[in-house]
Every structure is written in structure tokens, then in C-alpha cells.
Protein backbone atom coordinates (compact mmCIF):
# COMPACT_ATOMS: atom_id res chain seq x y z
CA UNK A 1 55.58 105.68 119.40
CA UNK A 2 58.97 105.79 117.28
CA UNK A 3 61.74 103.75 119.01
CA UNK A 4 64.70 106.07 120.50
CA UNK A 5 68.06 106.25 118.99
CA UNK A 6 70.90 108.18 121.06
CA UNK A 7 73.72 108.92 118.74
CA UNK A 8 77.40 110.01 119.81
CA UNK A 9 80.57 111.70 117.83
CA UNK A 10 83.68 112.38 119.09
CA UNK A 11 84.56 115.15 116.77
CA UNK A 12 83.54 118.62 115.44
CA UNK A 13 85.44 118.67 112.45
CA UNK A 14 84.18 117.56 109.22
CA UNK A 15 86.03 114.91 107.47
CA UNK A 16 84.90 111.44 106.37
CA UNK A 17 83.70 109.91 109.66
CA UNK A 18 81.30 113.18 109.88
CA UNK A 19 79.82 113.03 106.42
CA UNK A 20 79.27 108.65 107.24
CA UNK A 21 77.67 110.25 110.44
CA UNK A 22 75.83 112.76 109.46
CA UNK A 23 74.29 110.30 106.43
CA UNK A 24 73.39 107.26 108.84
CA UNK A 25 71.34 110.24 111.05
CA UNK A 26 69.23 111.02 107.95
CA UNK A 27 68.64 107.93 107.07
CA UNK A 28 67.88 106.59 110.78
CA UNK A 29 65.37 109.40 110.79
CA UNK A 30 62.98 107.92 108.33
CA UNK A 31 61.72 105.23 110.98
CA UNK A 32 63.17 106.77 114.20
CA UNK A 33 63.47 108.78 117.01
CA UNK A 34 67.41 110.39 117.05
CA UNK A 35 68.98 112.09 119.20
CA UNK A 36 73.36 113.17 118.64
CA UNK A 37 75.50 114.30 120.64
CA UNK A 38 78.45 116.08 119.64
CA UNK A 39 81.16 118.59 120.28
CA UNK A 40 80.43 121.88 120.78
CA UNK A 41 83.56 123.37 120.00
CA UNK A 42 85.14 123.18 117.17
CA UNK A 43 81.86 124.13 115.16
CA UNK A 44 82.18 122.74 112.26
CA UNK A 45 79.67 119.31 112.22
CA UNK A 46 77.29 120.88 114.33
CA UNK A 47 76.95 124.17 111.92
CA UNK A 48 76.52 121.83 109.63
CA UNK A 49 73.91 119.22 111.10
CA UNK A 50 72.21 122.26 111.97
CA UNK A 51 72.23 123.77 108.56
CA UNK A 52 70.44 120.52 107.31
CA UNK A 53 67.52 120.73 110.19
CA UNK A 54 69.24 117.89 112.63
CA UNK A 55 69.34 119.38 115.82
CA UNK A 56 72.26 118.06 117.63
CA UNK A 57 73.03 118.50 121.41
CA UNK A 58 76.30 119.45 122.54
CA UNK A 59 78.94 118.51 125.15
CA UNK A 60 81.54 121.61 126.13
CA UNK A 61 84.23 119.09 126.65
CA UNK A 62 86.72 117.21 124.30
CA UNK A 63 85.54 113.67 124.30
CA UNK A 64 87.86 110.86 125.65
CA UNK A 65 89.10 108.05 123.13
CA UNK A 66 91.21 105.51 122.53
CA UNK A 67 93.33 106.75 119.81
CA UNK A 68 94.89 103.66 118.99
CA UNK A 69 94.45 102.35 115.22
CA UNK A 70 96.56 102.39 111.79
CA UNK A 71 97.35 106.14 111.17
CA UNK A 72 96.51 107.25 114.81
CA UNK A 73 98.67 107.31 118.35
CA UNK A 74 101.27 104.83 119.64
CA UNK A 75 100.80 103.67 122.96
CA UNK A 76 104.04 105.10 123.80
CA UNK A 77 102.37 108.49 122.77
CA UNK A 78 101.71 111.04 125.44
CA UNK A 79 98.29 111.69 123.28
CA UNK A 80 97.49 108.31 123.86
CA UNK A 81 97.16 108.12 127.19
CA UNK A 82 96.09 111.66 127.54
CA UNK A 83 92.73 110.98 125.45
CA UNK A 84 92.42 107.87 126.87
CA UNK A 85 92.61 109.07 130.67
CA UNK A 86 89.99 112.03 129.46
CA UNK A 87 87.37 108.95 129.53
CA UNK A 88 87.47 108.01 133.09
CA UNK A 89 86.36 112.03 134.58
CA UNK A 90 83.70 111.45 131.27
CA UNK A 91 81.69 108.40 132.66
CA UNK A 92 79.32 109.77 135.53
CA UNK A 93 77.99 112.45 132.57
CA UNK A 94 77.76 109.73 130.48
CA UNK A 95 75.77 107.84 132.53
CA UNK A 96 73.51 110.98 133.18
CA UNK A 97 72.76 111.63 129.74
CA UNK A 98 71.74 107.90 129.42
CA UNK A 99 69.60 108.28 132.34
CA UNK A 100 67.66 111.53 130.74
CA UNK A 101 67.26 110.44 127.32
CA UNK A 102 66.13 106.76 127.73
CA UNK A 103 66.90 105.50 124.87
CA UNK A 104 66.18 101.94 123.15
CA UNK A 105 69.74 101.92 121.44
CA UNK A 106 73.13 103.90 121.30
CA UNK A 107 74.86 104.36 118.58
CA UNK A 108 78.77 105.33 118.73
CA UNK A 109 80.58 106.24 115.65
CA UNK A 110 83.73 105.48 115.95
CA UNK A 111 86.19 102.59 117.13
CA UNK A 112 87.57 105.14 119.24
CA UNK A 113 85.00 105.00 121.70
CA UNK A 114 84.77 101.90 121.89
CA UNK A 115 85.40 102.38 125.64
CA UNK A 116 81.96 103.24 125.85
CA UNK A 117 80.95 99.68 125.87
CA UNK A 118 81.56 99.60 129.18
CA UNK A 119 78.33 102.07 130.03
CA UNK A 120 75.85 100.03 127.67
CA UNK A 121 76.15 96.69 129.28
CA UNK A 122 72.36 96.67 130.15
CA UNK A 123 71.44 98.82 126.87
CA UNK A 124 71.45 97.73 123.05
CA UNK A 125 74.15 99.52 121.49
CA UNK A 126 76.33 99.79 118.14
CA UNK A 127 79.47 100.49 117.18
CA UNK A 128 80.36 101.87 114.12
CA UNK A 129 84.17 100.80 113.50
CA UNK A 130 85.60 103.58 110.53
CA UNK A 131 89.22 102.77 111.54
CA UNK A 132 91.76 99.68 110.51
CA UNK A 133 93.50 98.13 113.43
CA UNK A 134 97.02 99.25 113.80
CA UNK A 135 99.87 97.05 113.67
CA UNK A 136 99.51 92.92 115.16
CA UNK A 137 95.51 92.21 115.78
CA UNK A 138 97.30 90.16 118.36
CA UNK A 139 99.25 92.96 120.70
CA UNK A 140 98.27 93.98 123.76
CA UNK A 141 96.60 97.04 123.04
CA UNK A 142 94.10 95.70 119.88
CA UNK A 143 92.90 92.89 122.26
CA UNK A 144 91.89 95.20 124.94
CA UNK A 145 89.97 97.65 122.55
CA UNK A 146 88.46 93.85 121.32
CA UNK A 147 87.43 93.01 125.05
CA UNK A 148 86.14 96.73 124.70
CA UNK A 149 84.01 96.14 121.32
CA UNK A 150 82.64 92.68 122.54
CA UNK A 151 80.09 94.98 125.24
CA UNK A 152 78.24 96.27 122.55
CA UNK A 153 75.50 94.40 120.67
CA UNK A 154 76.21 95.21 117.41
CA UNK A 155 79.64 96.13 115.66
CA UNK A 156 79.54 97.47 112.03
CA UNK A 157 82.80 97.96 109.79
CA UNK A 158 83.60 99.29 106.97
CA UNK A 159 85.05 96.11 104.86
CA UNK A 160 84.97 92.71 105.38
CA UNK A 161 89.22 93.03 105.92
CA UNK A 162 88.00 95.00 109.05
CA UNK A 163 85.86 92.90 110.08
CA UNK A 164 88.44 89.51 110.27
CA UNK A 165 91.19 91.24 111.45
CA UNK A 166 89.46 92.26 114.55
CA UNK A 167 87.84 89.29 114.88
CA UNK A 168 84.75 89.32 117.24
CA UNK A 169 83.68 86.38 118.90
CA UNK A 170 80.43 87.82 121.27
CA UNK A 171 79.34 90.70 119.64
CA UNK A 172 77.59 90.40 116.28
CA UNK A 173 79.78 91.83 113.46
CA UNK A 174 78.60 93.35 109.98
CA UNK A 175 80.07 95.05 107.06
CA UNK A 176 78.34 98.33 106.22
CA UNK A 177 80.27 100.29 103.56
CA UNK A 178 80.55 104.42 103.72
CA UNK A 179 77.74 105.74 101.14
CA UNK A 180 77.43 109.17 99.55
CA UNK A 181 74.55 110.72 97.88
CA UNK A 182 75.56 110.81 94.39
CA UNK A 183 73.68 113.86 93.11
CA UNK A 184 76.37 115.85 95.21
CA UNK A 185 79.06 115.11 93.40
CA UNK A 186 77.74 114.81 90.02
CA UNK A 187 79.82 117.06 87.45
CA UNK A 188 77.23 119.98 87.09
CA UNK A 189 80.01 122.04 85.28
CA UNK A 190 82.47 120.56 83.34
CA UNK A 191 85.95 120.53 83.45
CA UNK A 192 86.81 124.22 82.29
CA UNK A 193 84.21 125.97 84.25
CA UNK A 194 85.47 124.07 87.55
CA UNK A 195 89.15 125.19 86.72
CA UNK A 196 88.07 128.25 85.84
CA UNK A 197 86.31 128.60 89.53
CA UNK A 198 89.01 127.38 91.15
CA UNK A 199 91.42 129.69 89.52
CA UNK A 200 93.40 126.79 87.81
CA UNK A 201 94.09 126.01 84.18
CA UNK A 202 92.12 123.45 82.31
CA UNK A 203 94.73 122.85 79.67
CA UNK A 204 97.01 120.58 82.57
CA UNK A 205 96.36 117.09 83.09
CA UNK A 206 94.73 117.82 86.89
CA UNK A 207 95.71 115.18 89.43
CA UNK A 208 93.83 115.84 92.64
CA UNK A 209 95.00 115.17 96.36
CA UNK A 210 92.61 115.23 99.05
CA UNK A 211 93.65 115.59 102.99
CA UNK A 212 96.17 119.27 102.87
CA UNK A 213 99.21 119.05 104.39
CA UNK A 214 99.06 115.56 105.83
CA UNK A 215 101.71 113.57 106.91
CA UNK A 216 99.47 110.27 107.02
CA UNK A 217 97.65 110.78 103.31
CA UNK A 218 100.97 111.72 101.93
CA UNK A 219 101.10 114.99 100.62
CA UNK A 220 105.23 114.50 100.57
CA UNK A 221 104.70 111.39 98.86
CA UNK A 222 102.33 113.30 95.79
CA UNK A 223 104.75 116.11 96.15
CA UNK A 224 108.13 113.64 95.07
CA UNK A 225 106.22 112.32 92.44
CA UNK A 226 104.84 115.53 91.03
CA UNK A 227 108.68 116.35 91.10
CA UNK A 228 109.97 113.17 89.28
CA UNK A 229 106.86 114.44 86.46
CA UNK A 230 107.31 118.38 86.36
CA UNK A 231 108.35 118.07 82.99
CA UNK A 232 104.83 116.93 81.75
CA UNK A 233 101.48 119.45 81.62
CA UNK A 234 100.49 118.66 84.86
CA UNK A 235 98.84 120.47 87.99
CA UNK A 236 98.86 118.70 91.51
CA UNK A 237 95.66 120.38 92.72
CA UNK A 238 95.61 120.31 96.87
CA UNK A 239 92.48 120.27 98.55
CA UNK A 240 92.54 120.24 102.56
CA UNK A 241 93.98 121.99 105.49
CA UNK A 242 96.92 124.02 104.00
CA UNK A 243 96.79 126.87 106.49
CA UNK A 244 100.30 127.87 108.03
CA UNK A 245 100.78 125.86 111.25
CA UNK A 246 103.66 128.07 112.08
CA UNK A 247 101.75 130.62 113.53
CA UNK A 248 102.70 131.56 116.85
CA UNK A 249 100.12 132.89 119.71
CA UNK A 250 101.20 134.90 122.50
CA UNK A 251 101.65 133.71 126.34
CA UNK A 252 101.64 130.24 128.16
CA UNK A 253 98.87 128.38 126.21
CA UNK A 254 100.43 129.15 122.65
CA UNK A 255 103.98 128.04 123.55
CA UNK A 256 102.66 124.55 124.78
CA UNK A 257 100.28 124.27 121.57
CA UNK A 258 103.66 124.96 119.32
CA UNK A 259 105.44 122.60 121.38
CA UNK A 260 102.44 120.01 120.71
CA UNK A 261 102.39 120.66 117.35
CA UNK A 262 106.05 120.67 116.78
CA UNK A 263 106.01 117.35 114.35
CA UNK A 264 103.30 119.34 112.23
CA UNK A 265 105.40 122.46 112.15
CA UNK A 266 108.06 120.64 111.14
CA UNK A 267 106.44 118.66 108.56
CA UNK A 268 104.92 121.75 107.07
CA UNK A 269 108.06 123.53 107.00
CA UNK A 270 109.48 120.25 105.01
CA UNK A 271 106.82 120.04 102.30
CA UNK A 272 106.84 123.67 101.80
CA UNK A 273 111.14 123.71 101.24
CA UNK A 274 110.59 120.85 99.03
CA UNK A 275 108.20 122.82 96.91
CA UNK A 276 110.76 125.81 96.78
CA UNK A 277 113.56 123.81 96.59
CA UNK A 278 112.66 121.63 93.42
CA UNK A 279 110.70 124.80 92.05
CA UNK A 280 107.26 123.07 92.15
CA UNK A 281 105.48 126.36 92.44
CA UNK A 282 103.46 126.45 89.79
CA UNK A 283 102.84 123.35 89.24
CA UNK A 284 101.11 122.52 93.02
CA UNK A 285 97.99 124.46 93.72
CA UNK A 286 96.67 124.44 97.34
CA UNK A 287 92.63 125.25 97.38
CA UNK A 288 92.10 125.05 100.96
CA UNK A 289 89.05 123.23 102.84
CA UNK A 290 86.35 122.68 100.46
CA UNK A 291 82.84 123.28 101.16
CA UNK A 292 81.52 121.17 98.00
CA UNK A 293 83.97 118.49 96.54
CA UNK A 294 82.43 118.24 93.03
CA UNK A 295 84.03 121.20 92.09
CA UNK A 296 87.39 119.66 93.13
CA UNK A 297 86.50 116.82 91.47
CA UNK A 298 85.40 118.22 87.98
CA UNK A 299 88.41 120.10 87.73
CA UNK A 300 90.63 116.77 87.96
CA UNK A 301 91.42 113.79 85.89
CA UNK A 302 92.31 111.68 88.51
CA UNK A 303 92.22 111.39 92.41
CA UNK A 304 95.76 110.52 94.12
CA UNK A 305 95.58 108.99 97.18
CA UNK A 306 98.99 108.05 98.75
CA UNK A 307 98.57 107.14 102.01
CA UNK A 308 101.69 106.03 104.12
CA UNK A 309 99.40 103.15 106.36
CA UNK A 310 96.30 101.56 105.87
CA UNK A 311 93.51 104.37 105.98
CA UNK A 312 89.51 104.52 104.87
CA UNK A 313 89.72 106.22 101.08
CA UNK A 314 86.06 108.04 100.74
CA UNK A 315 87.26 110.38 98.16
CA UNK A 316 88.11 107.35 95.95
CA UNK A 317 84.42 106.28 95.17
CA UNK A 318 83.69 110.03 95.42
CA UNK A 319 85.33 110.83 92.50
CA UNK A 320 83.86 107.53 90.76
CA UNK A 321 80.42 109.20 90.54
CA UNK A 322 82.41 111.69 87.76
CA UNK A 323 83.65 108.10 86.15
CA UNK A 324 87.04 109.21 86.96
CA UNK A 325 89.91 107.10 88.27
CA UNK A 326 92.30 106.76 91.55
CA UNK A 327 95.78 106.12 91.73
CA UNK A 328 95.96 104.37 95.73
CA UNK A 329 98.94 102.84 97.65
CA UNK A 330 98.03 99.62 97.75
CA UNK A 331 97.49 98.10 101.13
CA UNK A 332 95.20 95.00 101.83
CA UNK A 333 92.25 97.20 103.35
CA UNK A 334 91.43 98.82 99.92
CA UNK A 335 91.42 95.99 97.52
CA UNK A 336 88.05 94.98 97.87
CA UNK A 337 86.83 98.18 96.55
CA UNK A 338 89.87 99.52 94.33
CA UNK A 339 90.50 96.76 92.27
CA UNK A 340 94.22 97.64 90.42
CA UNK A 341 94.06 97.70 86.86
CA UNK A 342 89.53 97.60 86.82
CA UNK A 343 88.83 100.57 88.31
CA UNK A 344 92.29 102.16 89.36
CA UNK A 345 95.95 101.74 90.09
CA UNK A 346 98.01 100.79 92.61
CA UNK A 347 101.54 101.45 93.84
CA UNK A 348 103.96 100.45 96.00
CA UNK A 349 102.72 102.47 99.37
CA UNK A 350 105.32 105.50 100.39
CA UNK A 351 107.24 105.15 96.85
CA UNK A 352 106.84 108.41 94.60
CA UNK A 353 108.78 106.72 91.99
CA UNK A 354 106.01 104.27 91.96
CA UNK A 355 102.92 106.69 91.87
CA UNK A 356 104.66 108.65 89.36
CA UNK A 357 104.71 105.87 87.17
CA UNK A 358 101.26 104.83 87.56
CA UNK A 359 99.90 108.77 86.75
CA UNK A 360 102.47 108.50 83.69
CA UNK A 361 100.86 105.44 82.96
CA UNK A 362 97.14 107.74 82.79
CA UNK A 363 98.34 110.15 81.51
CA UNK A 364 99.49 108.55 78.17
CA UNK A 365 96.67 106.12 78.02
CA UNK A 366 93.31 108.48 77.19
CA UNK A 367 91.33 104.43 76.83
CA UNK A 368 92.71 103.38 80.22
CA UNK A 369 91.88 106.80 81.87
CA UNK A 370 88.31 106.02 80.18
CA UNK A 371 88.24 102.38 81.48
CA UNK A 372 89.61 102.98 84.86
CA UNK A 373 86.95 105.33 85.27
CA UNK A 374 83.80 104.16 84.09
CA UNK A 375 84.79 101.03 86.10
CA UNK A 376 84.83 103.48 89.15
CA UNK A 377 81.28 104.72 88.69
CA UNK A 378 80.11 101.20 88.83
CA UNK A 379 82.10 100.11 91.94
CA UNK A 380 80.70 103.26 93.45
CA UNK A 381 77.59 102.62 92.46
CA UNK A 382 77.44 98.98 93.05
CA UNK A 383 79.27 99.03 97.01
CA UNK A 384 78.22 103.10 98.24
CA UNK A 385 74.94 103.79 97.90
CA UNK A 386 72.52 104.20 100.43
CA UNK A 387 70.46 101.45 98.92
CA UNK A 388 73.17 99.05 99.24
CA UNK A 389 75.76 100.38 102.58
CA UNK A 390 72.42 101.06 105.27
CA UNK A 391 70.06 97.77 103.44
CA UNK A 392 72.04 95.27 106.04
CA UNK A 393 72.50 97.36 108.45
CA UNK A 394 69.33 99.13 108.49
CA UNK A 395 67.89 95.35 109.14
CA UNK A 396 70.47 94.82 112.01
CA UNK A 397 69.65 97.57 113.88
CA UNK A 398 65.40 96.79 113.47
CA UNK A 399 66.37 93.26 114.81
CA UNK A 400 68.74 94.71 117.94
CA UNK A 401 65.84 97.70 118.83
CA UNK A 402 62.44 95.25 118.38
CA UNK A 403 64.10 92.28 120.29
């Protein structure tokens, strides 16, 4: 009888930590029994798990979390201590669900939830780490979530940067990179066909941003720079959540989500006036969510990705499978797999002046473009495949579940 995995995600949405979850399932499933949870509402992951024959169960509640890492909530936050209060009324189903499925290891998959830990004490358990700790390893709040992470078994990051900065001392700690399967985002057809799709013009030198309006991945930041260049042939090509987060809904409930959202609004209405203002019109062109990047990614020359704090890059070795370069604020967390000047660039982080001189750089450099991105297919290649991200990992876990 196959060993039984229980698998949890905090989130519904699809973004990076999905994908990394929804790959680990599949390739869990070769050898065992798994069983996810995740949100039921919104939709998205489970349509999507679904879709692919993994039959997730859901939970009709917002999952609690500690929302405390670089790019997320300040203590100080009212968020903060709202998700994190959220976990206390969670525990009794917790320990329910535990008690029905019986399972011979849980898997969380995200730091997040690292308050977890505290049901698993007499279970073997994992947590997958996706985030990069947030401010002084050494405050208060980072050595409570490390008291947290110290209850599970196993802890997996995503670099070895992660890994010594949060510095585990019970728990054993491994590196297990984010992998992709590289036949979807091969380039199937070609630059002009990919513009053509996406209604944009192949003649530009396409720079691609992935993330929509987001204050954290720094769409004003690709937006400055695009300004300090709008005198070249290029097209700043948008690919994310652009939908208008002005939009007001009637009664009670929609005032308080507009006065939640107020530092959204707000940012929205900024990087849209900039846009006006500096008459970037046509030079920016929003797509909206994407269903399959390698469209995206055939229509571009490069990947920008200028994010304001340390933050996981996936679409970086994404875009390597099309040999094609990124241009990356360069923070320590990224350096062992975007190498500045082998298979990409680097630039001062939140600096458009900066970034605009390093796509300058590409742009009037067709060998370096060539380099930079044929160095990219082999760091992708050589750090995110299956083969290589689940090989150590995949023998963790059979030592944890046969012990």
C-alpha cells in the first residue's frame, strides 16, 4: 500500500507558489498517495488542479497565515494580525482533517503556515519555504516564525541564501529550487506570430514585465524607465492583473473593501497618471492575466523584473527556456541563479535610471542579447528542472515517510 501524503495551500490564485505546488503534486504522485487541500473560493488553482485530473479537496474558509516576510505585511499591519488571529478559530478543523485522512506526512507550501507546525508535533511533516525573510533574521518576529519552522521535520527552500538566513538548528533544512516543465514554454511560434496574437507589433524591441499593476514587482519602476527610453523602438509589454481597482460596489461590504484597498487604488491611479502624463500610451501594452506564458514570452526580447525587495523571480528562468535574457534588481537572494553579466543584468534595485541603462545596454548589443540568453537556457536548464529541483528532495521526503 502507497504511503499517504496530505498536502495544504493557502491560496486559490495562481501565481508562482501554485504552479511550484501544483508541480511537486504531480511529481509526488508517481510513488504516492496525495491528498491537497485548498481554497475553495477564489477558483482559480482548484479549476485548474482539476483540469489536470488532481482532485483537490476544499476548505470554504480563508486560511490563517503569518504574513510576515520580504514583500509581505509589517507587524504593525492590521493584515498582519488579522491573518494571523484567523489561525487560532482554524486549529480544531485542522486537527479533524488530520484525524480523517491519516496520513504518513504533511506537506505545507508555504512559510506562511508555518504555524502549522504546531499541529504536526507527533506527525512527519514539511515545509516548503517560497518566501525570503523580511528585514533582520534576528527581530522578534523572524525568530518566532523560526521557533515555528523548527516543529516540522523537514524544511525545504528555495536557495541556499534562504536557507542561512533563517538558519535552522532542529529541523533538517534543504534547498529545492522552483522547476518548470520546459516543453510549456518552448517558442512554438516565433516572434511575429506571438505579437501578432497578442495584438502588438513585432518591429519594437519587446521588453516584458510580469506581475500587472504591482507595487512590490515594480511596475512604476519599468514604467520611469520606459519613460527615460520612449525615444527608442520599444514596447513595455504588461502581463498580470491590470484590471481597474477603482471599481466601486454598492452597500456596507464594498465601502470597507475600497477602504482596504485604498493603497492599491491609489497606486493604480499613480501608474496610470504617469502613463498619461509622460504620454507613454503607446508605448506600454497591458495583456492582462495570461493563461499560457510562452506566448508572452515569444513576443519579447527580454524579461524585466524590477522588484522593490527581495522576491522569488520564476519568470526569469521561464523565459531562459526561449534563450532569452532578464534585466533583475539586484538583491543578494537572486545571485545564485542570475549571475550579472552571464546570463543577465543587474541594476541598482528601485532606480529606473539604472534599468534603463541596462535595457539600453541590450538593446544596442544584438551579441550580448545572444550571450545573455543562451547563458539563461543553461542556468535554467542546469538549476529548474524536475530532474534536478525534486532529485534531493524527492530523497528527503522517502527518508522522513520510510523512517
Amino acid at each position: 500500500m502507497k504511503k499517504k501524503i496530505l498536502m495544504i495551500h493557502h491560496s486559490g490564485l495562481i501565481g508562482g507558489g501554485s504552479i511550484s505546488f501544483f508541480n511537486v503534486w504531480k511529481s509526488l504522485n508517481k510513488k504516492y498517495e496525495v491528498i491537497a487541500y485548498v481554497p475553495k473560493d477564489p477558483p482559480d488553482l482548484n479549476r485548474l488542479l482539476t483540469e489536470h485530473e488532481l482532485n483537490p479537496r476544499v476548505f470554504p474558509f480563508r486560511l490563517g497565515k503569518i504574513t510576515y516576510y520580504s514583500g509581505g505585511n509589517s507587524w504593525l499591519n492590521p493584515k498582519f494580525w488579522f491573518h494571523l488571529l484567523h489561525s487560532l478559530t482554524q486549529i480544531p478543523y485542522w486537527r479533524k482533517v488530520i484525524a480523517y485522512e491519516q496520513p504518513d506526512l504533511v506537506i505545507v507550501n508555504s512559510k506562511v503556515l508555518c504555524w502549522m507546525g504546531l499541529l504536526f508535533k507527533n506527525i512527519k511533516s514539511v515545509c516548503f519555504v517560497r518566501e525570503t525573510v523580511k528585514g533582520n533574521p534576528e527581530n522578534f518576529i523572524n525568530r518566532f516564525m523560526k521557533r515555528l519552522l523548527e516543529n516540522f521535520t523537514l524544511v525545504s527552500f528555495l536557495s541556499k541564501y534562504d536557507l542561512e538566513q533563517t538558519g535552522l538548528v532542529k529541523a533538517q533544512s534543504i534547498v529545492s529550487t522552483d522547476y518548470l516543465n520546459e516543453d510549456k514554454y518552448e517558442d512554438t511560434l516565433g516572434k511575429g506570430k506571438a505579437c501578432q496574437q497578442l495584438n502588438i507589433s513585432d518591429s519594437n524591441f519587446n521588453i516584458l514585465f510580469v506581475g500587472g499593476i504591482n507595487r512590490l514587482k515594480g511596475i512604476d519602476i519599468a514604467v520611469q524607465a520606459i519613460n527615460i527610453l520612449k525615444n527608442k523602438n520599444i514596447c513595455l509589454i504588461v502581463a498580470g492583473d491590470d484590471k481597474d481597482k477603482e471599481i466601486t460596489k454598492a452597500g456596507i461590504k464594498g465601502k470597507i473593501k475600497n477602504i482596504q484597498n485604498r493603497k492599491s487604488i491609489e497606486f493604480f491611479k499613480y501608474v496610470n497618471s504617469y502613463i498619461e502624463k509622460h504620454g507613454l500610451e503607446n508605448k506600454i501594452k497591458f495583456i492582462g492575466i495570461q493563461t499560457d506564458m510562452s506566448i508572452s514570452y515569444s513576443a519579447s526580447d527580454i524579461l524585466i523584473f524590477p522588484m522593490k525587495q527581495p522576491h522569488q523571480a520564476r519568470p526569469a528562468f521561464e523565459i531562459g527556456v526561449q534563450k532569452k535574457p532578464v534585466v533583475i534588481s539586484n538583491f543578494e537572494n537572486i545571485r545564485e541563479f542570475v549571475v550579472d553579466g552571464v546570463n543577465g543584468l543587474t541594476f541598482d534595485p528601485n532606480n529606473p535610471k539604472d534599468l534603463a541603462e541596462a535595457i539600453l545596454k541590450l538593446i544596442n548589443n544584438q551579441q550580448l542579447l545572444k550571450e545573455l540568453g543562451e547563458n539563461n537556457y543553461d542556468y535554467t536548464i542546469k538549476y529548474h528542472t524536475e530532474d534536478y529541483a525534486m532529485k534531493i528532495l524527492s530523497e528527503k521526503i522517502d527518508e522522513t515517510i520510510c523512517k
